[in-house]
N, C-alpha and C. Protein backbone atom coordinates (compact mmCIF):
# COMPACT_ATOMS: atom_id res chain seq x y z
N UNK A 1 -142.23 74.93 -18.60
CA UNK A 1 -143.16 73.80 -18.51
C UNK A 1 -142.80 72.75 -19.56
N UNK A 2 -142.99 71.51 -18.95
CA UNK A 2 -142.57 70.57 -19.98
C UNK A 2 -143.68 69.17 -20.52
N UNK A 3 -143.48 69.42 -21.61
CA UNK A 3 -145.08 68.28 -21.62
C UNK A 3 -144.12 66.96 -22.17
N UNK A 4 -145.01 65.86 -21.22
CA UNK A 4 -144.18 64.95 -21.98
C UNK A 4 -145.98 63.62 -22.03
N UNK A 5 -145.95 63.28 -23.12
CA UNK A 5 -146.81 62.21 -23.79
C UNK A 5 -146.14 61.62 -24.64
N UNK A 6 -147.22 60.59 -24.81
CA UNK A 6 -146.71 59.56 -25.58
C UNK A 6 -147.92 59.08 -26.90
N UNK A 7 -147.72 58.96 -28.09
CA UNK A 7 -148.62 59.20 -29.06
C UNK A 7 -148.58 57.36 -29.70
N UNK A 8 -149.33 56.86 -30.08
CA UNK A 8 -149.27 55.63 -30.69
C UNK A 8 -150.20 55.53 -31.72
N UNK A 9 -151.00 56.81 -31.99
CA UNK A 9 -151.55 56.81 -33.08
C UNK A 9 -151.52 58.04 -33.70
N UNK A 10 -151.88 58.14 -35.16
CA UNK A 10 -152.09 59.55 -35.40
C UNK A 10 -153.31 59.64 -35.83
N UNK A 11 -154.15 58.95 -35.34
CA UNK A 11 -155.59 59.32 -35.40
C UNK A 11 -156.48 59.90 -34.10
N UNK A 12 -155.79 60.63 -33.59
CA UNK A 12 -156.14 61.74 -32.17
C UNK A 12 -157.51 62.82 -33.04
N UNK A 13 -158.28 62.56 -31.82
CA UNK A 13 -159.19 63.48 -32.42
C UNK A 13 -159.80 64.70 -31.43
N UNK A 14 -159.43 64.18 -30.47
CA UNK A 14 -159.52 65.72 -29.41
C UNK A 14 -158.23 65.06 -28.18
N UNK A 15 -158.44 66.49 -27.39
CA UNK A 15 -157.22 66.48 -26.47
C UNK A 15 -158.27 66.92 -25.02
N UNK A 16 -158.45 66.35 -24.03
CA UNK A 16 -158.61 67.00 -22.34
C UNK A 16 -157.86 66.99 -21.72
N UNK A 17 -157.43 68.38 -21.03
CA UNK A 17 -156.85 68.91 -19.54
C UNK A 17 -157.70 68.95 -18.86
N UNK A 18 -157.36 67.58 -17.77
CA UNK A 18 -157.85 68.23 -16.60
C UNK A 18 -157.52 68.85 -15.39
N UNK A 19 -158.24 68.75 -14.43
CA UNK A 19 -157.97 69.60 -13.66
C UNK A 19 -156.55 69.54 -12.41
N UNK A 20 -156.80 68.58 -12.67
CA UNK A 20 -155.28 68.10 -11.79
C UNK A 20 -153.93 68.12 -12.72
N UNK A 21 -153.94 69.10 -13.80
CA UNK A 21 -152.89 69.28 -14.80
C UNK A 21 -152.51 68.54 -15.83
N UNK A 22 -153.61 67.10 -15.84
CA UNK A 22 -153.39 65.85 -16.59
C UNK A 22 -153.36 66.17 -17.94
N UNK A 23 -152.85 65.86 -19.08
CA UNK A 23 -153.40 65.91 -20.36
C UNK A 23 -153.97 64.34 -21.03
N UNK A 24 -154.99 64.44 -21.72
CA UNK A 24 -155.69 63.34 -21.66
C UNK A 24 -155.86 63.44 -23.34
N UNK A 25 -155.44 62.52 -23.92
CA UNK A 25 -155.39 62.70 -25.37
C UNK A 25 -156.10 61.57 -25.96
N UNK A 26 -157.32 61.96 -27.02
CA UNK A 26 -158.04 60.67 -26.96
C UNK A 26 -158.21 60.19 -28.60
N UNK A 27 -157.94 58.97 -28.69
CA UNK A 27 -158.04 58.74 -30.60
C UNK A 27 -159.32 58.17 -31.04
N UNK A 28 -159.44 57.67 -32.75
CA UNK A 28 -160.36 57.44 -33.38
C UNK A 28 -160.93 56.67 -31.87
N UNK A 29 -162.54 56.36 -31.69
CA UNK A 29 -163.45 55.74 -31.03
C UNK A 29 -163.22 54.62 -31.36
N UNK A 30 -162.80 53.66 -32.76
CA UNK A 30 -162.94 52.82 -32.95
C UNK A 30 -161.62 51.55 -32.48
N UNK A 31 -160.28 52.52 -32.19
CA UNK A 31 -159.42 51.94 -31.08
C UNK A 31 -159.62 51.85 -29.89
N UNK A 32 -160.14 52.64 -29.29
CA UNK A 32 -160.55 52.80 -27.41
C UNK A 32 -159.15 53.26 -26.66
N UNK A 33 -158.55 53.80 -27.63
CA UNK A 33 -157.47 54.03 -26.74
C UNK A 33 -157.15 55.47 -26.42
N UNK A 34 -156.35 55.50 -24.58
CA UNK A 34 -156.52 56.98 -24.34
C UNK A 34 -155.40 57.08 -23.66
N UNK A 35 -154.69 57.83 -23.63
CA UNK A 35 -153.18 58.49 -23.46
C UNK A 35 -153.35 59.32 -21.98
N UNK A 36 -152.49 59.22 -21.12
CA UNK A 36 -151.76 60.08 -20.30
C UNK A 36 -150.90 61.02 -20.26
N UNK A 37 -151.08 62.22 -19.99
CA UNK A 37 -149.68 62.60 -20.17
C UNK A 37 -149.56 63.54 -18.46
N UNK A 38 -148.74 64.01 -18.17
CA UNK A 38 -148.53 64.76 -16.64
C UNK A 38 -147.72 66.36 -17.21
N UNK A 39 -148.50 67.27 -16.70
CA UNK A 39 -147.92 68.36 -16.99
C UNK A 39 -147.10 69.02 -16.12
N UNK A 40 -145.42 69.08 -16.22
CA UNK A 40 -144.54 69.53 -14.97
C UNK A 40 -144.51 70.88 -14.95
C-alpha cells in the first residue's frame, strides 16, 4: 500500500479516513486548510 499526500503545514492536528479509502488531513482551524490524500 502506498500513501501518497501532500503536507503544507506542520500544524496538522488530526487526520480522517474515510470510507472510500480517502485520507483527509486537517490543520490548525485558524488556516482552513484540508489535504487530500488517495490510498492505493
Amino acid at each position: 500500500m502506498v500513501l501518497l499526500f501532500t503536507i503544507a503545514s506542520d500544524d496538522i492536528v488530526g487526520a480522517n479516513v474515510g470510507q472510500f479509502g480517502e485520507l483527509r488531513l486537517f490543520v490548525c482551524p485558524e488556516h482552513h486548510h484540508e489535504f487530500h490524500a488517495d490510498l492505493h
